[in-house]
Protein backbone atom coordinates (compact mmCIF):
# COMPACT_ATOMS: atom_id res chain seq x y z
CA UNK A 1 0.00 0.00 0.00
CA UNK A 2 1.30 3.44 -1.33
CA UNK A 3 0.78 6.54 0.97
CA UNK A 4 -2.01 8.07 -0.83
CA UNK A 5 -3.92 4.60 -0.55
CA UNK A 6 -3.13 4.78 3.50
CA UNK A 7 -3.80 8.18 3.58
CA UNK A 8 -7.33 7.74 1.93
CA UNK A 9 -7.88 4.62 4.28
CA UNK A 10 -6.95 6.60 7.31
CA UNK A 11 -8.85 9.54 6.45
CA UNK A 12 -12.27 7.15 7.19
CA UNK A 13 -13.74 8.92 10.65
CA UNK A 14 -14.61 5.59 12.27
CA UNK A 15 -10.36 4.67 11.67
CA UNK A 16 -9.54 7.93 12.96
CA UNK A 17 -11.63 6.85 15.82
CA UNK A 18 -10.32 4.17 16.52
CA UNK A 19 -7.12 4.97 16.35
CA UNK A 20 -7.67 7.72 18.99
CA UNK A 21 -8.94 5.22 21.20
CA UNK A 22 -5.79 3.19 20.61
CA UNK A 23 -3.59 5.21 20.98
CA UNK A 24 -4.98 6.38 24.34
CA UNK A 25 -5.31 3.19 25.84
CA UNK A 26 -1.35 1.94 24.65
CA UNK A 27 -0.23 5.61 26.47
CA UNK A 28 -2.73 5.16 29.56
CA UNK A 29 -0.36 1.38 30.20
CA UNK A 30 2.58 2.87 29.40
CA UNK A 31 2.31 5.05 31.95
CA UNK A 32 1.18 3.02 33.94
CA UNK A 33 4.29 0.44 33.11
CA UNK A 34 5.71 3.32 35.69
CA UNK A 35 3.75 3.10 38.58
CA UNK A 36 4.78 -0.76 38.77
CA UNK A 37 8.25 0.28 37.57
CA UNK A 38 8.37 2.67 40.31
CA UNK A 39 6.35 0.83 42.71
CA UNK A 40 8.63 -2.33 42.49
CA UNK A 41 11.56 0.28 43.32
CA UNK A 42 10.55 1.61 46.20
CA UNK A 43 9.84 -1.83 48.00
CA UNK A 44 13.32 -2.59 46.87
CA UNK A 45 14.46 0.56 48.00
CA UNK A 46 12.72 0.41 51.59
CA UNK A 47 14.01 -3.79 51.77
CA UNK A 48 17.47 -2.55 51.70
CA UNK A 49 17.40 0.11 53.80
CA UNK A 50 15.62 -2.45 56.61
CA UNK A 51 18.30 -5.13 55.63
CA UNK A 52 21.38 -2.42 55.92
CA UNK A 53 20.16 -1.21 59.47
CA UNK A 54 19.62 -4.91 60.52
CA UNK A 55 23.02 -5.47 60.04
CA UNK A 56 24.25 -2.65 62.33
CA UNK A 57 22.27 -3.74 64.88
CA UNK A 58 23.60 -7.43 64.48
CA UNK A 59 27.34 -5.84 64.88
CA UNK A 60 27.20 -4.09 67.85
CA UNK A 61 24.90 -7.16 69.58
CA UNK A 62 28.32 -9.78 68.52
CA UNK A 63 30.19 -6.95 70.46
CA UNK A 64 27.90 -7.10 73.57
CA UNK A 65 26.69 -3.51 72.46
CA UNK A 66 23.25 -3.20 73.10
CA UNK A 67 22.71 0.21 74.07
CA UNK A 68 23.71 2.70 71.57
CA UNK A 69 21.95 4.00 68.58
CA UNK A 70 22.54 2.71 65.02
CA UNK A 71 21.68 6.19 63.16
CA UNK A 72 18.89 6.45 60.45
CA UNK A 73 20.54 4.81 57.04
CA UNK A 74 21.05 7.44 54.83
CA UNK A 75 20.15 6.52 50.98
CA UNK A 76 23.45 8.20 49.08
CA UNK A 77 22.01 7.41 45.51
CA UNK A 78 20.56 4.59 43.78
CA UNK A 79 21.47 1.60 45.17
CA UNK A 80 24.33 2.89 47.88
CA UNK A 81 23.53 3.39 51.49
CA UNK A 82 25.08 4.61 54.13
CA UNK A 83 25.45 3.10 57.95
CA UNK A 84 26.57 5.08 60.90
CA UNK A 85 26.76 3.94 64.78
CA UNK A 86 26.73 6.41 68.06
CA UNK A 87 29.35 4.83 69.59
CA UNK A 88 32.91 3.42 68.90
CA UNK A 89 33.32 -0.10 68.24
CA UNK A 90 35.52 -2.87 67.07
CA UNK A 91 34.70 -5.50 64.54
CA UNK A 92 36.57 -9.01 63.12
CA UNK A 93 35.60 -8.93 59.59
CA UNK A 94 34.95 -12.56 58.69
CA UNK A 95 31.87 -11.53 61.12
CA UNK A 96 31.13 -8.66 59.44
CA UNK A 97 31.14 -10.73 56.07
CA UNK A 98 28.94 -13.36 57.58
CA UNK A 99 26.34 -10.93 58.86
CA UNK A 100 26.36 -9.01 55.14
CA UNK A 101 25.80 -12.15 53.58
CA UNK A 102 23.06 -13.37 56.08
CA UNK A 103 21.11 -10.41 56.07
CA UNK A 104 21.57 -9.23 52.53
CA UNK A 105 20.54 -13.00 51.18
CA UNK A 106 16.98 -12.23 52.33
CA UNK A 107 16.62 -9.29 50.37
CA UNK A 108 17.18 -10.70 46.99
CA UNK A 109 20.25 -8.48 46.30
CA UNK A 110 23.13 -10.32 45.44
CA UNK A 111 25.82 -8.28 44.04
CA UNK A 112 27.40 -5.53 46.20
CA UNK A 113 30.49 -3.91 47.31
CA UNK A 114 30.70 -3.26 51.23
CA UNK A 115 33.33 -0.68 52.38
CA UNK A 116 34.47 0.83 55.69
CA UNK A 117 35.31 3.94 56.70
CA UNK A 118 36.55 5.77 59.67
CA UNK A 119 34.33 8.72 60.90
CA UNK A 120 34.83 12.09 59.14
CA UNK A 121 37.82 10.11 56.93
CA UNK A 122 37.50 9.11 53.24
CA UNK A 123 40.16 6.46 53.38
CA UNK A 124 38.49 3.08 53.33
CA UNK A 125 40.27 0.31 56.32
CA UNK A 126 38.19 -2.72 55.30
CA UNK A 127 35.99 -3.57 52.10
CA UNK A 128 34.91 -6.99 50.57
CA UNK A 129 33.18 -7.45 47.03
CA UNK A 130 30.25 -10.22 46.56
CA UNK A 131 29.95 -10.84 43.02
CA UNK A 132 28.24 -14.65 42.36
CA UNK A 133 28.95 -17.37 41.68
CA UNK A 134 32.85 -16.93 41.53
CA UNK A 135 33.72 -13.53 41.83
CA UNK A 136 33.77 -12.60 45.31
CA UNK A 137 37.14 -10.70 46.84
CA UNK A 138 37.24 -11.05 50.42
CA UNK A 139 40.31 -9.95 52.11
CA UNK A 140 42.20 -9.92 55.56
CA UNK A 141 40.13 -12.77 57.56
CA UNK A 142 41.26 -13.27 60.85
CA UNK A 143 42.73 -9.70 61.49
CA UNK A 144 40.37 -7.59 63.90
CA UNK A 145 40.05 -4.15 63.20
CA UNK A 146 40.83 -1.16 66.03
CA UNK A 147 37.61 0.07 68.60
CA UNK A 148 37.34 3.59 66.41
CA UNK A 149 34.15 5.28 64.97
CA UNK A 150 33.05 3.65 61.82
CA UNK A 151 30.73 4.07 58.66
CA UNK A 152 30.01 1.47 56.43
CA UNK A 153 29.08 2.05 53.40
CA UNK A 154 27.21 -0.77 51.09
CA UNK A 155 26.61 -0.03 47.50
CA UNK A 156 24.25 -2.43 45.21
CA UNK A 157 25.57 -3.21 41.47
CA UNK A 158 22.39 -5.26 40.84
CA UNK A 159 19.67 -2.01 42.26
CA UNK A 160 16.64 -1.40 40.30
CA UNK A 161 17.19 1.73 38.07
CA UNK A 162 15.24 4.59 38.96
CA UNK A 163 12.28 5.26 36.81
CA UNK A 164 11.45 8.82 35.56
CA UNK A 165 8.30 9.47 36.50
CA UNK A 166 6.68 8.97 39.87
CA UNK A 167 3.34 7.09 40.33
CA UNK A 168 1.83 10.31 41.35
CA UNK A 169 2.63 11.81 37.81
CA UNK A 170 2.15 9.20 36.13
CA UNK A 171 -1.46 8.36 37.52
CA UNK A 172 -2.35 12.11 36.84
CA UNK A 173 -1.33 12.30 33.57
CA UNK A 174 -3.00 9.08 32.81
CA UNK A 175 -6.48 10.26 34.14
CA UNK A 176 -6.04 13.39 31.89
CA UNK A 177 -5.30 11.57 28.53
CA UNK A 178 -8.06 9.19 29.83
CA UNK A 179 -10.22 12.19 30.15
CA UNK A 180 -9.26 13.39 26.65
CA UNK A 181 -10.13 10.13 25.00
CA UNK A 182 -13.34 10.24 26.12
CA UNK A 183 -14.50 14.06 25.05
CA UNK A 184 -12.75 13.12 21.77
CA UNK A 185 -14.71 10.02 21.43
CA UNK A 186 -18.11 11.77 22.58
CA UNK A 187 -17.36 14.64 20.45
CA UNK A 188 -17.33 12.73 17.28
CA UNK A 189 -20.37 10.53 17.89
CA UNK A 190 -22.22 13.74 19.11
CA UNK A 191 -21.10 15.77 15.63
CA UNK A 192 -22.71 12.83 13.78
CA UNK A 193 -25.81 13.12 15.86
CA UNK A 194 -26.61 16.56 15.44
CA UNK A 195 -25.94 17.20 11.97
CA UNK A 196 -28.89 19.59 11.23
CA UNK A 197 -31.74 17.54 9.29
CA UNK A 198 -31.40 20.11 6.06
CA UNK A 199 -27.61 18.85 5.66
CA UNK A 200 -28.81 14.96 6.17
CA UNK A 201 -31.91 15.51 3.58
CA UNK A 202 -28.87 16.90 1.02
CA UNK A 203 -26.59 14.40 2.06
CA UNK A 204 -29.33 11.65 1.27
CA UNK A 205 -30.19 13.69 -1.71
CA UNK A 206 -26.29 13.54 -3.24
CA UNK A 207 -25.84 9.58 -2.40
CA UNK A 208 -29.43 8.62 -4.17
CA UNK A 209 -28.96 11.35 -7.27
CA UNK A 210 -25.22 12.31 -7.58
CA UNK A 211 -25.68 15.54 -10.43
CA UNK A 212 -22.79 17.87 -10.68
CA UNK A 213 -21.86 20.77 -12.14
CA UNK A 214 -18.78 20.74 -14.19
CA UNK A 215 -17.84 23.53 -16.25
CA UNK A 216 -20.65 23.91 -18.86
CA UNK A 217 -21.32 20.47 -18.69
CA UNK A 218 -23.63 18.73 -16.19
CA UNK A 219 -22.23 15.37 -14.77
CA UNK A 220 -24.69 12.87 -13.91
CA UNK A 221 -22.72 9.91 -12.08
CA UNK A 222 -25.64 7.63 -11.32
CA UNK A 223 -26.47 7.23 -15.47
CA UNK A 224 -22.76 7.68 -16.08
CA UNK A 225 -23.30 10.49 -18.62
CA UNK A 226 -22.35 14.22 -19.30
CA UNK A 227 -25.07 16.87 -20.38
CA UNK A 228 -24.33 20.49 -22.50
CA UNK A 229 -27.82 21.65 -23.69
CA UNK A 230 -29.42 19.23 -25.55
CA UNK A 231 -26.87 17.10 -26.12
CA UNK A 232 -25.94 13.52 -23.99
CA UNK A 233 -22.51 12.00 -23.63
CA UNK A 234 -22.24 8.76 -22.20
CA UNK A 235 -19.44 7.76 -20.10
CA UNK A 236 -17.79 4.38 -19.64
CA UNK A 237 -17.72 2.89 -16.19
CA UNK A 238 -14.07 3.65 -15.79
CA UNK A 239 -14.15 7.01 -17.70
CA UNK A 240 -16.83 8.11 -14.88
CA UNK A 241 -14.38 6.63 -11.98
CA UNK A 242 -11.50 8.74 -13.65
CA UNK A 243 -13.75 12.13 -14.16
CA UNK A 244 -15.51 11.73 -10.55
CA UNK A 245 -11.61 11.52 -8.61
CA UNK A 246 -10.60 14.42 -11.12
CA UNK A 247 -13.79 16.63 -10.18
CA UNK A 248 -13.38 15.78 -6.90
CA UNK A 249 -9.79 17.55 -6.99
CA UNK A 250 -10.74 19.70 -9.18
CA UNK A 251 -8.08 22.76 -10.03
CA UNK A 252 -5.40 20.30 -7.99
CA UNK A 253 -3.18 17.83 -8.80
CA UNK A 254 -4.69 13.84 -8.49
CA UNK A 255 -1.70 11.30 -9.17
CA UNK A 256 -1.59 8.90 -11.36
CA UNK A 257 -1.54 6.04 -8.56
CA UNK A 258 -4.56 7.33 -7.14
CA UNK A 259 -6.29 7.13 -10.32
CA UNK A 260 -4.75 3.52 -11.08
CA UNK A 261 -5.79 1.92 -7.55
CA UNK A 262 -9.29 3.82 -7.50
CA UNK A 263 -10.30 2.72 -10.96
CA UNK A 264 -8.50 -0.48 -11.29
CA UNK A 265 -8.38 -1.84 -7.76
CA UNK A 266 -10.14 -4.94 -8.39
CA UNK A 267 -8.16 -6.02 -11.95
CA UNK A 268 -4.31 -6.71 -10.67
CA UNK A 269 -2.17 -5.38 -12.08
CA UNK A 270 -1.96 -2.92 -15.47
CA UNK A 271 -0.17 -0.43 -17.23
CA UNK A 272 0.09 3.59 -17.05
CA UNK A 273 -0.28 3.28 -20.58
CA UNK A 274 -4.23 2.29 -19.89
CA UNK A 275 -4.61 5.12 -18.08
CA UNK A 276 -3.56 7.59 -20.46
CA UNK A 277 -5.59 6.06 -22.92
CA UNK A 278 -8.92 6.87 -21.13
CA UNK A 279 -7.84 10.55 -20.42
CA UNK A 280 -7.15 11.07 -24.07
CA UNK A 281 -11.05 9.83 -24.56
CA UNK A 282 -12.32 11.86 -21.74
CA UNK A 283 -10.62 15.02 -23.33
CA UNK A 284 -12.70 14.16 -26.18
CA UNK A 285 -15.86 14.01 -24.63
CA UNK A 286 -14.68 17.08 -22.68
CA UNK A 287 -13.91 19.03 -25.80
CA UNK A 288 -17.66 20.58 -26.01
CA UNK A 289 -16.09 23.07 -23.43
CA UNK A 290 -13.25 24.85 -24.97
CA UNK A 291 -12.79 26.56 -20.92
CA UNK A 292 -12.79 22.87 -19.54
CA UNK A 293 -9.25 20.81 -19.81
CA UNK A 294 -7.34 18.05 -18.07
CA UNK A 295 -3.58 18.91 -17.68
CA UNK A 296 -0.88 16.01 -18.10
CA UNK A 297 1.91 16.99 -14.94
CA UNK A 298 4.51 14.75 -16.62
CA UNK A 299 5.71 11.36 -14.55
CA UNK A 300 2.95 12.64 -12.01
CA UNK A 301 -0.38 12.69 -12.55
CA UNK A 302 -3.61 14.60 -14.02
CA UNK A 303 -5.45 18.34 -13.03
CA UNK A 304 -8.89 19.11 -14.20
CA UNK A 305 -9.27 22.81 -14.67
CA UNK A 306 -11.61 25.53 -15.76
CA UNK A 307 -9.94 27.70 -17.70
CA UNK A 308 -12.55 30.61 -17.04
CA UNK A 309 -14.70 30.41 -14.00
CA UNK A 310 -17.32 32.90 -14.67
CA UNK A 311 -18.47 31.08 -17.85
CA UNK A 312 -18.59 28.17 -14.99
């Protein structure tokens, strides 16, 4: 299918209808893909944040700490969070592997880098990678570390990526296109119900008795003929088809695949050597009306024009 055939195809109201209503409903679940993108990522989110304080809390127990505070965990960006203690405290770190891998295993996770720091100090004094099934780097087990003030810092390689909307947005833009569909839909069934009843009658009139003026000629498509005064033309089927798309242009250019799939859509395929055959006999037929002409627009098509309008 060529573009003028889609175009004519898509220029059908109840297609553009439909399409409307498809195209609302395919952006209505794509936005809603993020609410359950976003959704998903904030349970993962609030898991991890649970998981990272849980394992703060299981430190300082293993060092008979069970006083102090383990301070809100502070969400750095996606994926890394932060854990700071009150107090000072010292730590072996095949137990502080253990407890990571414990806790951590529950919350689906399982690729992460865990580092240490020492309060108010960039350096890092103890990290370990977990990277499954093979690629885990765990170093210096069986060496305690120092009673100091520590953060530890865990950062996820395998977190959720944020999505860019919000479910807030996203369900208030999808009520409004939602909204939108439904005026537009109402809209164009109400525009076909209250058509005034002296258009309908004309309408009716046009479909049952098609008669139109064409230059000086009168063009009756029902009996496929053309009138001037006294005198009848008759028209071949096709040579009606042809005249009806050129009238229907008429003054503009109508291209010569138009004209070929219009008049010859049912007969596979033919030549552009047919066509010009039939506007040579139409230009006969025509030639009663020295203002009334069809123009050749080489390689691209056909015009019918009136040469003088007032005489039309």
């Amino acid at each position: 299918m060529n573009v003028n055939s889609f175009n004519r195809v898509f220029r059908h109201p109840g297609l553009k209808l439909f399409a409307a209503i498809v195209v609302s409903l395919c952006t209505i679940l794509f936005l809603a893909s993020f609410v359950i993108c976003k959704s998903e990522g904030e349970v993962i989110s609030k898991r991890a944040n649970i998981a990272v304080r849980a394992i703060g809390h299981d430190l300082l127990l293993r060092t008979g700490d069970s006083a102090s505070l383990v301070r809100p965990v502070i969400e750095k960006s996606n994926g890394v969070f932060l854990l700071e203690f009150e107090n000072e405290f010292m730590f072996q770190p095949d137990t502080l592997v253990t407890v990571v891998q414990r806790i951590l295993h529950k919350t689906g996770l399982s690729r992460y880098t865990v580092t240490v720091h020492k309060c108010h100090r960039p350096a890092i004094v103890y990290g370990f990678e977990i990277n499954p099934p093979a690629n885990n780097i765990i170093a210096c087990r069986g060496r305690s570390q120092p009673k100091a003030c520590y953060n530890i810092e865990i950062a996820f390689t395998d977190f959720p990526e944020p999505t860019v909307l919000n479910s807030q947005i996203a369900m208030i833009i999808s009520s409004i296109l939602s909204a939108l569909a439904i005026v537009s839909i109402s809209s164009n069934l109400g525009s076909k119900k209250s058509k005034p009843q002296g258009e309908q009658n004309a309408s009716i009139q046009n479909e049952s008795n098609p008669v139109l003026p064409i230059g000086r000629f009168v063009f009756d498509i029902t009996y496929q003929r053309l009138r001037i005064g006294e005198e009848t033309i008759s028209l071949t089927d096709k040579e009606c088809k042809i005249l009806t798309l050129l009238n229907r242009n008429i003054g503009q250019l109508t291209l010569r695949e138009e004209l070929i799939q219009e008049v010859w859509t049912d007969e596979g395929v033919i030549t552009g050597r047919s066509l010009d055959m039939f506007i040579s006999k139409l230009r006969k037929k025509l030639s009663d009306d020295p203002d009334l002409r069809i123009t050749n627009v080489h390689g691209k098509g056909y015009r019918l024009e009136i040469v003088n309008d007032s005489i039309a």
